[in-house]
PDB file of N, CA and C in Angstrom:
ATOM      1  N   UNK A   1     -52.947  -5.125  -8.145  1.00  0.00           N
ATOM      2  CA  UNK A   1     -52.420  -6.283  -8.834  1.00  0.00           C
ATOM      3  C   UNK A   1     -52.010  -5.936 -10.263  1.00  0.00           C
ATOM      4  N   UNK A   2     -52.872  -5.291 -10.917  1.00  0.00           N
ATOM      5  CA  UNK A   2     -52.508  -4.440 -12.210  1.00  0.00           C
ATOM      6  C   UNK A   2     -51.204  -4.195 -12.547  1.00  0.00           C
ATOM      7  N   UNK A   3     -51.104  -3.382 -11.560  1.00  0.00           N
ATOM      8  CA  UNK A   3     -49.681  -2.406 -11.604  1.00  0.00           C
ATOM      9  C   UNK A   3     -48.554  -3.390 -11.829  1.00  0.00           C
ATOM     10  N   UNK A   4     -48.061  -4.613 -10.941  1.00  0.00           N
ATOM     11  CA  UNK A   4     -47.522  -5.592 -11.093  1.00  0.00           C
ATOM     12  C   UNK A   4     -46.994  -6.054 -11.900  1.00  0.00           C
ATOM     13  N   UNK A   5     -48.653  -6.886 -12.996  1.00  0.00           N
ATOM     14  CA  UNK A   5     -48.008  -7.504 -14.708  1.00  0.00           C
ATOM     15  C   UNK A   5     -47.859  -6.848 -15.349  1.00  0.00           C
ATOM     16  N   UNK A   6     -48.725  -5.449 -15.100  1.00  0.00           N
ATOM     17  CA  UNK A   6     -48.817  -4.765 -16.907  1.00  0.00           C
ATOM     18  C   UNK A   6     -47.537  -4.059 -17.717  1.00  0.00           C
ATOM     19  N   UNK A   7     -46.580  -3.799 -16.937  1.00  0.00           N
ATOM     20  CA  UNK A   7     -45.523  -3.524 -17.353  1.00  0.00           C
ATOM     21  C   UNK A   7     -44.999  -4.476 -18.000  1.00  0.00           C
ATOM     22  N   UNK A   8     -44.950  -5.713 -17.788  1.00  0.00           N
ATOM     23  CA  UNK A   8     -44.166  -7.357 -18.466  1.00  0.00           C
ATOM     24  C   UNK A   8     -45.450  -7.574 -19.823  1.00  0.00           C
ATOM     25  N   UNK A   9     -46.981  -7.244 -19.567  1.00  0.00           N
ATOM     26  CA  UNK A   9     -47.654  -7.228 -20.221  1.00  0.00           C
ATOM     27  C   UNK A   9     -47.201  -6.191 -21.434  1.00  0.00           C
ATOM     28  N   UNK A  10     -47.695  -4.920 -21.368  1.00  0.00           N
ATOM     29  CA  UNK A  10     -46.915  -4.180 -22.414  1.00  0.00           C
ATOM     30  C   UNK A  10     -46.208  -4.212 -23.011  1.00  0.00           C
ATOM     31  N   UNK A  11     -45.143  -4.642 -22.291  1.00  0.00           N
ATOM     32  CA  UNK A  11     -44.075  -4.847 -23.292  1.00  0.00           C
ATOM     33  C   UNK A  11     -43.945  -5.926 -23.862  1.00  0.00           C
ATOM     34  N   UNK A  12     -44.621  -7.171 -23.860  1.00  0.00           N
ATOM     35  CA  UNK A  12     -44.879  -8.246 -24.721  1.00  0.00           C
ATOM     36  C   UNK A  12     -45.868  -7.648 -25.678  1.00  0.00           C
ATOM     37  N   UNK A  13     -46.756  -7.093 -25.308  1.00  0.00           N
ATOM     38  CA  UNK A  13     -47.534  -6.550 -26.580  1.00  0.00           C
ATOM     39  C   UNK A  13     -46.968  -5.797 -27.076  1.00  0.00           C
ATOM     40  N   UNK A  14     -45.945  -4.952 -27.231  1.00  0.00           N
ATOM     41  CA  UNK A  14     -45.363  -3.958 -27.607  1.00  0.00           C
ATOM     42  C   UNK A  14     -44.661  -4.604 -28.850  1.00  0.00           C
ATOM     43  N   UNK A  15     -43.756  -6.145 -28.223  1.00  0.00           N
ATOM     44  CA  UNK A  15     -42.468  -6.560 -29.020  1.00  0.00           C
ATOM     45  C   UNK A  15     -43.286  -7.335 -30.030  1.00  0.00           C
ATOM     46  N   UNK A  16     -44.613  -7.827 -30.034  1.00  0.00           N
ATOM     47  CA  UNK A  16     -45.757  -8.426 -31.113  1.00  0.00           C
ATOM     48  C   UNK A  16     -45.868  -7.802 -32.023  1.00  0.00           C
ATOM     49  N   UNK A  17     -45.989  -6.232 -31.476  1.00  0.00           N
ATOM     50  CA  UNK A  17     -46.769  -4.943 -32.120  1.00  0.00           C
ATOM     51  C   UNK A  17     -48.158  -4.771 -32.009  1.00  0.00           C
ATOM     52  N   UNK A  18     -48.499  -5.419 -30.991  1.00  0.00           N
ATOM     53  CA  UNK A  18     -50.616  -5.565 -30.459  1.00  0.00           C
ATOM     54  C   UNK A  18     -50.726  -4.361 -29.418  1.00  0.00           C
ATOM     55  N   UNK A  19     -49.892  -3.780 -29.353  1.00  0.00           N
ATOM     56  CA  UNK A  19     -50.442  -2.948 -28.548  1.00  0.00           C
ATOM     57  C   UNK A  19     -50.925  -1.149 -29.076  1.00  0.00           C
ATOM     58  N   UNK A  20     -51.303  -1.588 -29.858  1.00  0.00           N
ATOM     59  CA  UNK A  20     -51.631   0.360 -30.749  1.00  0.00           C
ATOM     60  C   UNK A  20     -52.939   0.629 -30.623  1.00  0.00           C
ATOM     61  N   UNK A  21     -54.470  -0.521 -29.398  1.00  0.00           N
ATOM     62  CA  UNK A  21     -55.255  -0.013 -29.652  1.00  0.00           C
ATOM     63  C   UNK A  21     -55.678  -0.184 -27.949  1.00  0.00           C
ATOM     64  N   UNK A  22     -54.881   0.373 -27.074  1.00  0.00           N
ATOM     65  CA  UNK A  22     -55.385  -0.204 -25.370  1.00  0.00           C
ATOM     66  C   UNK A  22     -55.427   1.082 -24.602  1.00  0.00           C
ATOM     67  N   UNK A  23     -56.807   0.781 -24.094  1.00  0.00           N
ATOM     68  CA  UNK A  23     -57.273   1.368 -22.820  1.00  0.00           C
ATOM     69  C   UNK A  23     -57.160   0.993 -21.647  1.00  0.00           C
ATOM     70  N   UNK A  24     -56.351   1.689 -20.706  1.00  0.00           N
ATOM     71  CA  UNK A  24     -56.220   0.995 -19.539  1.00  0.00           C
ATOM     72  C   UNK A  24     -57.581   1.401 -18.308  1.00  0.00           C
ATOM     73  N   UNK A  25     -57.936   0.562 -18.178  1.00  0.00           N
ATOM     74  CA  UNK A  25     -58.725   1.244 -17.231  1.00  0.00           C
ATOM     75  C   UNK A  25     -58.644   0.404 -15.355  1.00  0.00           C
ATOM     76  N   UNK A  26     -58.628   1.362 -14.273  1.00  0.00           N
ATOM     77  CA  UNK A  26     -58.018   0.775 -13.373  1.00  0.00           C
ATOM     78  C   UNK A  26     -59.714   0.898 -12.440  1.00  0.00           C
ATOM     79  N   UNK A  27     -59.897  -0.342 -11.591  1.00  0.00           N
ATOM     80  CA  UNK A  27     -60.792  -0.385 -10.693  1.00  0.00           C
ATOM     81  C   UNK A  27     -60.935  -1.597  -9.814  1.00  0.00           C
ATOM     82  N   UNK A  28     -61.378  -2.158  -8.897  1.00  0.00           N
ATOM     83  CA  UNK A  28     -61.253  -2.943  -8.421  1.00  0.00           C
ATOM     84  C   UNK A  28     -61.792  -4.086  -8.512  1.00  0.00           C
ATOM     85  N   UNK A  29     -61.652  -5.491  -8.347  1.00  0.00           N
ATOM     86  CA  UNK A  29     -62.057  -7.060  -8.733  1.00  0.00           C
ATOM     87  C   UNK A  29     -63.630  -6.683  -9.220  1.00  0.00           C
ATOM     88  N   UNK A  30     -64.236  -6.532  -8.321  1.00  0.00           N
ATOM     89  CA  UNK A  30     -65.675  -6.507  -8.602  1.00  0.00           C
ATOM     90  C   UNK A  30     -66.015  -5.686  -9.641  1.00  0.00           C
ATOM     91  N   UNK A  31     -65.682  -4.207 -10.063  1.00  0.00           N
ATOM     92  CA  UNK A  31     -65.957  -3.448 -10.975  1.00  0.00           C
ATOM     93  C   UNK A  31     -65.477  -4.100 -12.527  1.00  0.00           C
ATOM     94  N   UNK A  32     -64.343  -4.818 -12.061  1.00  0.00           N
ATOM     95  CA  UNK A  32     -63.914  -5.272 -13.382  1.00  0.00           C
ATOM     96  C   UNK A  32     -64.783  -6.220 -13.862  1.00  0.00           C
ATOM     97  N   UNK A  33     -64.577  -6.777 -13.083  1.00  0.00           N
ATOM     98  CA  UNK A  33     -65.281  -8.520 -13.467  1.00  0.00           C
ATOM     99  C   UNK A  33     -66.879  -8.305 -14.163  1.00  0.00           C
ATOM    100  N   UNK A  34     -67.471  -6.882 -13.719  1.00  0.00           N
ATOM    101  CA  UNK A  34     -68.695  -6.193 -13.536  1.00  0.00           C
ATOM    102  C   UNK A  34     -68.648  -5.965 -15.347  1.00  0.00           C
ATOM    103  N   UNK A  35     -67.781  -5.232 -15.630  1.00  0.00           N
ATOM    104  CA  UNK A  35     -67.359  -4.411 -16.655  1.00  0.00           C
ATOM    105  C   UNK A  35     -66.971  -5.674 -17.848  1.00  0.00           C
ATOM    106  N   UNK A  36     -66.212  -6.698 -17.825  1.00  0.00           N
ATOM    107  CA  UNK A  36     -66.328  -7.687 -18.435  1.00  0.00           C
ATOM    108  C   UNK A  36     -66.950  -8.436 -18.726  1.00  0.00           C
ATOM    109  N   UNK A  37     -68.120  -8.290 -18.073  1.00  0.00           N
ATOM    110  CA  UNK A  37     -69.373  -9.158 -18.088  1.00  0.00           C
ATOM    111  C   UNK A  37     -70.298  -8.867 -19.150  1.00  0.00           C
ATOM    112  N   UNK A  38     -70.022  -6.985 -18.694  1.00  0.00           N
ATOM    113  CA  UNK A  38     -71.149  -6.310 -19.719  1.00  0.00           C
ATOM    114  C   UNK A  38     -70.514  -6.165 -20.947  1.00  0.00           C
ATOM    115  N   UNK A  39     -69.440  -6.363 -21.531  1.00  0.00           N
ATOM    116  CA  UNK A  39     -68.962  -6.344 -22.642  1.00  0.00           C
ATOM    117  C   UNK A  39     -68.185  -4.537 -22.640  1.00  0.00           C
ATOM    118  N   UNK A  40     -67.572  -4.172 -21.854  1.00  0.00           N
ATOM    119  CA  UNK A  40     -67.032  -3.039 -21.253  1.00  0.00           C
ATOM    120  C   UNK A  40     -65.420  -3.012 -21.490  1.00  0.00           C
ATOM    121  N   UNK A  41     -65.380  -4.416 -21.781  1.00  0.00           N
ATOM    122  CA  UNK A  41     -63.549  -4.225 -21.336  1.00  0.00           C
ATOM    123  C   UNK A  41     -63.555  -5.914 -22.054  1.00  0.00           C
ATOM    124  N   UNK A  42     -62.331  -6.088 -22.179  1.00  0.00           N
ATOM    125  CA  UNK A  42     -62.104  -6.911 -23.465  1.00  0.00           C
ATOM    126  C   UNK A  42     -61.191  -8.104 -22.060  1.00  0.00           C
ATOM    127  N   UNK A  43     -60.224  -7.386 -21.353  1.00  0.00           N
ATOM    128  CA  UNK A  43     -59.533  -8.556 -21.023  1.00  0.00           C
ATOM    129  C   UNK A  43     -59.542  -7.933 -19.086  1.00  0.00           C
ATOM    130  N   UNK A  44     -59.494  -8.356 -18.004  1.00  0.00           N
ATOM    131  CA  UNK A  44     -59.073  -7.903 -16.734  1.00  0.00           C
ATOM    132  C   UNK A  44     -58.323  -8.583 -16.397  1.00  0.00           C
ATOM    133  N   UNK A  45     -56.843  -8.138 -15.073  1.00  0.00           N
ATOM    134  CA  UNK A  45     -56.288  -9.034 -13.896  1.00  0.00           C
ATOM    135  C   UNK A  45     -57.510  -8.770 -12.900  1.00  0.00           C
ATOM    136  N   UNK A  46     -57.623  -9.695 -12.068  1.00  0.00           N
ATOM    137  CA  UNK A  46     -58.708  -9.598 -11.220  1.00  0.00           C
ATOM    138  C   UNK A  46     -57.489 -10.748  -9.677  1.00  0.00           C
ATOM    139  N   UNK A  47     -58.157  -9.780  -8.678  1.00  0.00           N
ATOM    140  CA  UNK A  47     -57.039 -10.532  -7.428  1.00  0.00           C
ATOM    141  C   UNK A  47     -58.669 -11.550  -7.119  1.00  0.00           C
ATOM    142  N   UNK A  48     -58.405 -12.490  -6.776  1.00  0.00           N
ATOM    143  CA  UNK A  48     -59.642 -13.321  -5.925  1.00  0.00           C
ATOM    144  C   UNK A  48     -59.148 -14.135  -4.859  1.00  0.00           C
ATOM    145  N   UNK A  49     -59.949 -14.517  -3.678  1.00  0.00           N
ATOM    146  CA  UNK A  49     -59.182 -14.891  -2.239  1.00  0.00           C
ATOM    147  C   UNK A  49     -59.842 -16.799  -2.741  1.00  0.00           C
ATOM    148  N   UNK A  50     -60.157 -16.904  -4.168  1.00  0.00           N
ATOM    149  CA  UNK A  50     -61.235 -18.139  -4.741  1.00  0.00           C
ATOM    150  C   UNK A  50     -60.753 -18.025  -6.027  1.00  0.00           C
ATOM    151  N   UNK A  51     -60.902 -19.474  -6.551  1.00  0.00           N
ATOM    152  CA  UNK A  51     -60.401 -19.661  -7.511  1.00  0.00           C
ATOM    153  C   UNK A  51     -61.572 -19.197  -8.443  1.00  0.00           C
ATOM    154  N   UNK A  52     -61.803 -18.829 -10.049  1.00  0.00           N
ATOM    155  CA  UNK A  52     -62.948 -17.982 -10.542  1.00  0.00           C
ATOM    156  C   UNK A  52     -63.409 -18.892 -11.841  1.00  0.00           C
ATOM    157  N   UNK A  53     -64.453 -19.313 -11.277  1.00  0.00           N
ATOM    158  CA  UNK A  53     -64.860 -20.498 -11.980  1.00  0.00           C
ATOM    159  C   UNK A  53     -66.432 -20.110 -12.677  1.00  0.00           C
ATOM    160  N   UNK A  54     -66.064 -19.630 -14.134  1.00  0.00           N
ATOM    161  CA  UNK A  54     -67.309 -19.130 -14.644  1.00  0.00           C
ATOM    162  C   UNK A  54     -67.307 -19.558 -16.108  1.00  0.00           C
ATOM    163  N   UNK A  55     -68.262 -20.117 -16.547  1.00  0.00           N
ATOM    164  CA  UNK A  55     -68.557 -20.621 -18.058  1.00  0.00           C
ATOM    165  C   UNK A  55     -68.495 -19.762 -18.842  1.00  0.00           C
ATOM    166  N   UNK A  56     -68.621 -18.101 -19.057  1.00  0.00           N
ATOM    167  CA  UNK A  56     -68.474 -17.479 -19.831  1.00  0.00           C
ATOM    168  C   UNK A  56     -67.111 -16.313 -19.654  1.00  0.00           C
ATOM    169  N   UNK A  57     -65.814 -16.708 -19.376  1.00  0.00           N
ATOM    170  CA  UNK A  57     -64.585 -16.530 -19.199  1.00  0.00           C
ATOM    171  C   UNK A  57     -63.686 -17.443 -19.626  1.00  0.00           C
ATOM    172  N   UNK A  58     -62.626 -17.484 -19.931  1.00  0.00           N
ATOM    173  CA  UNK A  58     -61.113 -17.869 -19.809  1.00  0.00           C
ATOM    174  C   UNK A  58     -60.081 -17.946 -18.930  1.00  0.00           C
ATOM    175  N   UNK A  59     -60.117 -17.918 -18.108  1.00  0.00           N
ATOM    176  CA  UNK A  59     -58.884 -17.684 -17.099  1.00  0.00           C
ATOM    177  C   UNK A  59     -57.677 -18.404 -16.785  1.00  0.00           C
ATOM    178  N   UNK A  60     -56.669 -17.311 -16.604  1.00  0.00           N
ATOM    179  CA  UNK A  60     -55.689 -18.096 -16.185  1.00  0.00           C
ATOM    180  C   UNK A  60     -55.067 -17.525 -14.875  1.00  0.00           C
ATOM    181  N   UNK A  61     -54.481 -18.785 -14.100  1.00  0.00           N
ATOM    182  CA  UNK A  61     -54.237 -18.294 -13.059  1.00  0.00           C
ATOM    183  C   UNK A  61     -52.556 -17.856 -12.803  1.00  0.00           C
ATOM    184  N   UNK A  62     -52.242 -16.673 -12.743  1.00  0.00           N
ATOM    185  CA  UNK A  62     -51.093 -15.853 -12.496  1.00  0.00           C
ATOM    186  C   UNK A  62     -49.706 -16.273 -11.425  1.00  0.00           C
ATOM    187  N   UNK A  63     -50.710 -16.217 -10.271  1.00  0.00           N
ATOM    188  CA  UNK A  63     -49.960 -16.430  -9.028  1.00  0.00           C
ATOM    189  C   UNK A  63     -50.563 -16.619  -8.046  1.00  0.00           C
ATOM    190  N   UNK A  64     -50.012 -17.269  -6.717  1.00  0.00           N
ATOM    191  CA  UNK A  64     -50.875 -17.343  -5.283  1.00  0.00           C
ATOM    192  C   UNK A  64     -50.570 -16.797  -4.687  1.00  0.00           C
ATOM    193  N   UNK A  65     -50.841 -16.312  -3.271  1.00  0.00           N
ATOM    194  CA  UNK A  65     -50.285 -15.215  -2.520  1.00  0.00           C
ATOM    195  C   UNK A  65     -50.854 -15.911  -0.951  1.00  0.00           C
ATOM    196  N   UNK A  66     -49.619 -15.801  -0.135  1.00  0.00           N
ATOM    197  CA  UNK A  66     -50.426 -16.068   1.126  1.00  0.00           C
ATOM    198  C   UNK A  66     -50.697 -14.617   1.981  1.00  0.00           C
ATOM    199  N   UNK A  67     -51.716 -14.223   2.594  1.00  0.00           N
ATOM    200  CA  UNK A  67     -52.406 -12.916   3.640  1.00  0.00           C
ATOM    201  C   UNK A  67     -51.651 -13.201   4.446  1.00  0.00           C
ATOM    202  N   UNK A  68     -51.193 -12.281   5.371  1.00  0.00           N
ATOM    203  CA  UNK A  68     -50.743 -12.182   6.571  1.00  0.00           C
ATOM    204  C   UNK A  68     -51.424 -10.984   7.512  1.00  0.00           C
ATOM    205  N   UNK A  69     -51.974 -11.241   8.649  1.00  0.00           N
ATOM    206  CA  UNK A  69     -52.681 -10.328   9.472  1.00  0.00           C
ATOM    207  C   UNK A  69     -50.679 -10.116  10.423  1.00  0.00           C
ATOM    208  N   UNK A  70     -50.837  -8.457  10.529  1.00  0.00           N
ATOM    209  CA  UNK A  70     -49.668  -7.998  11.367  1.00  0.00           C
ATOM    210  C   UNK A  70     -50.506  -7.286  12.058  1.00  0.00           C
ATOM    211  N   UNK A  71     -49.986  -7.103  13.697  1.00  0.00           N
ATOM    212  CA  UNK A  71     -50.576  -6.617  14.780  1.00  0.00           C
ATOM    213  C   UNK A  71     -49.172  -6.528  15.998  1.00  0.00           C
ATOM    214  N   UNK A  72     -49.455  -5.145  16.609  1.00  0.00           N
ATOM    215  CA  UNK A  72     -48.879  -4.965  17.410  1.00  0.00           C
ATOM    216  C   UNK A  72     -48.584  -5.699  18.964  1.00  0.00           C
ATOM    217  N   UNK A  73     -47.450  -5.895  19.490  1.00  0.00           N
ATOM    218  CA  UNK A  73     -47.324  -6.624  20.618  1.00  0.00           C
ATOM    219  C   UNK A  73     -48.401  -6.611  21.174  1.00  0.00           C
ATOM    220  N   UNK A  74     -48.938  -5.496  21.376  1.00  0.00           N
ATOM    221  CA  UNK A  74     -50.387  -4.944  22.195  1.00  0.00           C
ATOM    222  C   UNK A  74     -51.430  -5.579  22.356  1.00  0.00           C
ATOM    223  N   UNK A  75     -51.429  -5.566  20.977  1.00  0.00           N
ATOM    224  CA  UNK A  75     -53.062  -5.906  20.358  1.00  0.00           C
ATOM    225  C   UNK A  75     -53.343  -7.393  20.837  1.00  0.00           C
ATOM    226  N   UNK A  76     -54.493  -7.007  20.932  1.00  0.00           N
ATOM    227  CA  UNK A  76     -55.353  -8.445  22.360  1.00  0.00           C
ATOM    228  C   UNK A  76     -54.999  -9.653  20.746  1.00  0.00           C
ATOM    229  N   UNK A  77     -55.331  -9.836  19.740  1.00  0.00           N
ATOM    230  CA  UNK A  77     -54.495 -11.213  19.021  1.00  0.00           C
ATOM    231  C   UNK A  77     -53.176 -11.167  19.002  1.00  0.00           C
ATOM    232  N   UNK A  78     -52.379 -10.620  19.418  1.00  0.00           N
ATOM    233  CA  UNK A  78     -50.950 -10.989  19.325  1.00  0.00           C
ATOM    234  C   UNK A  78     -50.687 -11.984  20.326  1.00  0.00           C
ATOM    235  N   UNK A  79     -49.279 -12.972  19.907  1.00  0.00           N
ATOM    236  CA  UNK A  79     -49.400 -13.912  20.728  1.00  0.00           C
ATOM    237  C   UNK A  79     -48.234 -15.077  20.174  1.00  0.00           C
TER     238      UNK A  79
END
């Protein structure tokens, strides 16, 4: 999900001039959220299949996404 904003991200921080002091660090929902908690990391994108409803955060929500399961003609759920 990272990969996605941070390019539109950057470069808004870039055209501010906020961006001269960032660490990117890449890992997945749980590690982040893990890492933000402990005071590890200042800001995360985090993907959640739930909306993230916690008193000691900010969030905003990005985008929705609908899952799609794909399976071959074969496969005993196709249909």
């Amino acid at each position: 999900m990272g990969k996605v904003y941070l390019a539109k991200i950057l470069t808004e921080l870039d055209q501010e001039n906020l961006n001269h002091n960032i660490e990117i660090t890449e890992a997945g929902s749980n590690d982040l959220s893990a890492k933000l908690k402990n005071g590890e990391i200042d800001i995360a994108l985090l993907n959640s299949l739930s909306p993230i409803n916690n008193n000691h955060y900010q969030s905003k929500l990005l985008r929705t996404n609908s899952v799609k399961l794909i399976v071959s003609q074969q496969h005993h759920h196709s249909s």
